[in-house]
N, C-alpha and C. Protein backbone atom coordinates (compact mmCIF):
# COMPACT_ATOMS: atom_id res chain seq x y z
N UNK A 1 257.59 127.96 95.45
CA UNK A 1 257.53 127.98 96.90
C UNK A 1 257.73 126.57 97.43
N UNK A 2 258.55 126.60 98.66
CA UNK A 2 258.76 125.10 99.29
C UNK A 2 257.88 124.78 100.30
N UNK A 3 257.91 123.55 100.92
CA UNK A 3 256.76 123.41 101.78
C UNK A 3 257.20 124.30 103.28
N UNK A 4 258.11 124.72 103.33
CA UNK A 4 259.00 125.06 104.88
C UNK A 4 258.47 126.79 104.09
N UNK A 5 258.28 127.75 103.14
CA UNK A 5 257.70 128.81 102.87
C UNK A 5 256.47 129.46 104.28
N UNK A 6 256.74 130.35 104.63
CA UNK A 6 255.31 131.03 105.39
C UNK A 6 254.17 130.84 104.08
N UNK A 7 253.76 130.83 103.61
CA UNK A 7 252.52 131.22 102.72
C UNK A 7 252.14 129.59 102.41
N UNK A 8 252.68 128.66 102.98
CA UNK A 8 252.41 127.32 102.38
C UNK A 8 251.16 126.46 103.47
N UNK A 9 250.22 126.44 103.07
CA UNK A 9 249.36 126.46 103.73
C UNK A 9 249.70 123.95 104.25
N UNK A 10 249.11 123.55 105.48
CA UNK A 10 249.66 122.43 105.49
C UNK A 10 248.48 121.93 106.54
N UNK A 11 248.01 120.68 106.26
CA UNK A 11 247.12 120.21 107.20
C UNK A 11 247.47 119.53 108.35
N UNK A 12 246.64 120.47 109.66
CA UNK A 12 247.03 119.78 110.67
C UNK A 12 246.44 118.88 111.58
N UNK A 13 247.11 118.25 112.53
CA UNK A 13 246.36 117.08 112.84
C UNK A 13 245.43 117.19 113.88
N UNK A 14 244.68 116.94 114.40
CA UNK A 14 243.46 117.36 115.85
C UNK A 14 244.59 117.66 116.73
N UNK A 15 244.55 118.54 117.43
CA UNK A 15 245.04 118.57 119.06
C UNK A 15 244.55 117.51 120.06
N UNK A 16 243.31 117.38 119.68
CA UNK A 16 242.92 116.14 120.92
C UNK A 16 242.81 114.67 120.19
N UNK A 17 243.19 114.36 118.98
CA UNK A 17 243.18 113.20 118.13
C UNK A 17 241.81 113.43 117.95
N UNK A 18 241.30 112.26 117.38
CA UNK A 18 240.09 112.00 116.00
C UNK A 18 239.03 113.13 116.73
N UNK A 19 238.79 112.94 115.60
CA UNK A 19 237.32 113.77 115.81
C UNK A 19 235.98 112.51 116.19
N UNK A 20 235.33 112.76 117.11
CA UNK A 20 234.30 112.11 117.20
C UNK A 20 232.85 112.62 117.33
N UNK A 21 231.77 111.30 117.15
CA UNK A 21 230.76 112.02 116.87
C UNK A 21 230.26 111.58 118.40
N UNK A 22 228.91 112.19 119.12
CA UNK A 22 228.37 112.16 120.34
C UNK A 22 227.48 110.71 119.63
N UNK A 23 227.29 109.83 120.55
CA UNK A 23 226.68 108.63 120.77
C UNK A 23 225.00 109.06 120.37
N UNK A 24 224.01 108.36 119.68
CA UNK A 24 222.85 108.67 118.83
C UNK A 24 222.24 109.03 120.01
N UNK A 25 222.55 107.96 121.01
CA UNK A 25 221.25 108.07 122.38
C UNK A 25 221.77 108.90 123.09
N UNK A 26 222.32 110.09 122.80
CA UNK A 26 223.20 111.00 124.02
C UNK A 26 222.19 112.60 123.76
N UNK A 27 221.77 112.46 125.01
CA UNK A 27 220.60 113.24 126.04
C UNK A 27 221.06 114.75 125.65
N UNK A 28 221.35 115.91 125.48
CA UNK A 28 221.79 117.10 125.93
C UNK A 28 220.33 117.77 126.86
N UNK A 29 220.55 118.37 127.50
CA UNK A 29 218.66 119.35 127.85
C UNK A 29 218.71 120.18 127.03
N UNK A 30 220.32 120.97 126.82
CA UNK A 30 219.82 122.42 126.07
C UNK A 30 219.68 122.14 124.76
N UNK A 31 220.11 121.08 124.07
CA UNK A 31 219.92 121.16 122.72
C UNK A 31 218.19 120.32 122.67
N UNK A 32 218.13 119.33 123.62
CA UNK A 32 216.49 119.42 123.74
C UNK A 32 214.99 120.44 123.66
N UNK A 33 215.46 121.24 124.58
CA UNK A 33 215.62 123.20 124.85
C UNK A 33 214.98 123.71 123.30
N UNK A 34 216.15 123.61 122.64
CA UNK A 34 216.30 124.51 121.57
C UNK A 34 215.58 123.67 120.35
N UNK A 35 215.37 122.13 120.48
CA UNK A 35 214.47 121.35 119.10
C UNK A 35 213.20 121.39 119.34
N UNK A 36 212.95 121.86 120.91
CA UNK A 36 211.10 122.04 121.07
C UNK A 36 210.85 123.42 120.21
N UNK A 37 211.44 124.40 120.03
CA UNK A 37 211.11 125.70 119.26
C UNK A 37 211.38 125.75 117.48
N UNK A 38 211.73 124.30 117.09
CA UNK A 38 212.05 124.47 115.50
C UNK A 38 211.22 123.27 114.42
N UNK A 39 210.99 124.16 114.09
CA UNK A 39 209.28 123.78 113.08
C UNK A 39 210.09 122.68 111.87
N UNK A 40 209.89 121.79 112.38
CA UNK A 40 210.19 121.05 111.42
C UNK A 40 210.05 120.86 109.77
N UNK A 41 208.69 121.05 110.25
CA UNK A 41 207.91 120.95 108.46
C UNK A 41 208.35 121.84 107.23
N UNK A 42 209.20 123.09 107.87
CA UNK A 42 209.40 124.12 107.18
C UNK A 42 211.01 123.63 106.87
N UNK A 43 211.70 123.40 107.57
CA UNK A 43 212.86 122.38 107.63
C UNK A 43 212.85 121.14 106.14
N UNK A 44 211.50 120.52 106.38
CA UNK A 44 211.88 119.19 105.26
C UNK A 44 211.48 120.25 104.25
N UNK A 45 210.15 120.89 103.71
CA UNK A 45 209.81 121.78 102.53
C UNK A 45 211.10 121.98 101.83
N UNK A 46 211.72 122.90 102.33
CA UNK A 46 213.46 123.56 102.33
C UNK A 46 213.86 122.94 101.44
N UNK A 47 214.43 121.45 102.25
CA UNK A 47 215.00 120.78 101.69
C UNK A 47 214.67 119.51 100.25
N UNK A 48 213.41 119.63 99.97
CA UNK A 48 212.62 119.32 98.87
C UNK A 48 212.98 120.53 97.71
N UNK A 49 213.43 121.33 98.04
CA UNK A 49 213.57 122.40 97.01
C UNK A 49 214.85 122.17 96.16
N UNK A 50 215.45 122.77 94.61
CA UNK A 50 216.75 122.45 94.48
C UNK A 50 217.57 123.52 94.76
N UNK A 51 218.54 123.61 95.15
CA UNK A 51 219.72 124.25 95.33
C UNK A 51 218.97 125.83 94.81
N UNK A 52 218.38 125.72 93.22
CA UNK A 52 218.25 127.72 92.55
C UNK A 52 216.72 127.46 93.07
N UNK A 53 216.11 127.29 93.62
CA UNK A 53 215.02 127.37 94.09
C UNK A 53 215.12 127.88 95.16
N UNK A 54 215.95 127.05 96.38
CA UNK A 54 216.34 127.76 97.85
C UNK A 54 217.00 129.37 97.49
N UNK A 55 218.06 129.19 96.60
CA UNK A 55 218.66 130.51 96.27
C UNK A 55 217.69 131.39 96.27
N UNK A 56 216.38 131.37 95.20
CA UNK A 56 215.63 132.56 94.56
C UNK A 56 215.00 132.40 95.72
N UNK A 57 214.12 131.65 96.63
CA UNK A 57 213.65 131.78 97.82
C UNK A 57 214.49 132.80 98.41
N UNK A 58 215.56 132.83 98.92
CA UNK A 58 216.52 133.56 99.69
C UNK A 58 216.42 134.90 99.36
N UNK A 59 216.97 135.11 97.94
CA UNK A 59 216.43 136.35 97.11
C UNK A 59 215.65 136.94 97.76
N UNK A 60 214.67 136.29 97.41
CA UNK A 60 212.49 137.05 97.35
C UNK A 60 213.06 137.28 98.67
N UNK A 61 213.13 136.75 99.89
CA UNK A 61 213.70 137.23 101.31
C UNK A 61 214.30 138.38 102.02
N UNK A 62 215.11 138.32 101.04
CA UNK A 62 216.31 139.56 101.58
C UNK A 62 215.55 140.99 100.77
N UNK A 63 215.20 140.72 99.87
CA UNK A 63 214.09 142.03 98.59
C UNK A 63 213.94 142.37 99.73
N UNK A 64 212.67 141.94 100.96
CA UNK A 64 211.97 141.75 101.39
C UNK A 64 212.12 142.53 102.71
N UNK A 65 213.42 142.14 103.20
CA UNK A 65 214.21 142.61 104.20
C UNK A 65 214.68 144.24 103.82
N UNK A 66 214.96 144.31 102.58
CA UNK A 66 215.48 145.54 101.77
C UNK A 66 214.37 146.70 102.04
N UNK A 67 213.34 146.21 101.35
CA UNK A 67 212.12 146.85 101.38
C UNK A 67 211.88 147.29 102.82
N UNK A 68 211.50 146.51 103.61
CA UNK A 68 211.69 146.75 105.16
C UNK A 68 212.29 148.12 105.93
N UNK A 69 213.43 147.63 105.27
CA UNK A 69 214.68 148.85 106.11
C UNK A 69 214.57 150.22 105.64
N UNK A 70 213.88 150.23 103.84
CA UNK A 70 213.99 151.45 103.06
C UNK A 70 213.04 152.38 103.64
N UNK A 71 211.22 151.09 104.39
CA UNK A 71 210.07 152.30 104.86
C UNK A 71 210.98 152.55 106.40
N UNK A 72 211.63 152.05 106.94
CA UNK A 72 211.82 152.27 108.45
C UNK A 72 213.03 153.61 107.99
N UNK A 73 213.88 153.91 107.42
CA UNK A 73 214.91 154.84 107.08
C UNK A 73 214.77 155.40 105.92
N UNK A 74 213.60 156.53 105.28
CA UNK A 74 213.62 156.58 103.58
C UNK A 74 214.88 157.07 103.09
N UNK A 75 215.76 157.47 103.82
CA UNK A 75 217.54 157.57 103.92
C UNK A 75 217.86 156.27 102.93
N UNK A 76 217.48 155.58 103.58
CA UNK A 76 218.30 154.51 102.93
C UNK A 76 218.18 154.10 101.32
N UNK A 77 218.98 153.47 100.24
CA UNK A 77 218.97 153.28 99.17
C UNK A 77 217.80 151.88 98.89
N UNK A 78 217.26 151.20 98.70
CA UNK A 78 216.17 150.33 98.81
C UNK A 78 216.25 149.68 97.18
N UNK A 79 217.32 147.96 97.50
CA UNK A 79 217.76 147.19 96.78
C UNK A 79 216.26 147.19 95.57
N UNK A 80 216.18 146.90 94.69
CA UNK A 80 215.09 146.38 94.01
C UNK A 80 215.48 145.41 92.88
């Protein structure tokens, strides 16, 4: 396949040039808004964990979620 091919995948450049980041001291309200409601502590824990730790966390989670849905619908098949 040549690069001029439909299927040739090709990187393109910003429409509005670079990408930039917002200035450290730059105010939003709503994203202010939205960091008064998020628990930090549970945030750093998280991230103290390794990579198959968060995974099996996630796991035990969704079981969890599974279990959930199976008493609300006994229809349903109920992951185990």
């Amino acid at each position: 396949m040549n690069e001029s091919s439909p299927g040739v995948l090709r990187e393109q450049p910003f429409p509005y040039g670079e990408r930039q980041l917002a200035p450290a001291d730059a105010y939003d309200p709503l994203l202010e808004a939205f960091k008064r409601d998020v628990d930090r502590t549970l945030l750093r824990q998280n991230l103290k964990l390794t990579p198959e730790e968060r995974f099996r966390k996630f796991l035990s989670f969704m079981k969890g979620v599974y279990e959930l849905r199976g008493k609300a619908n006994p229809n349903l098949k109920v992951w185990r």
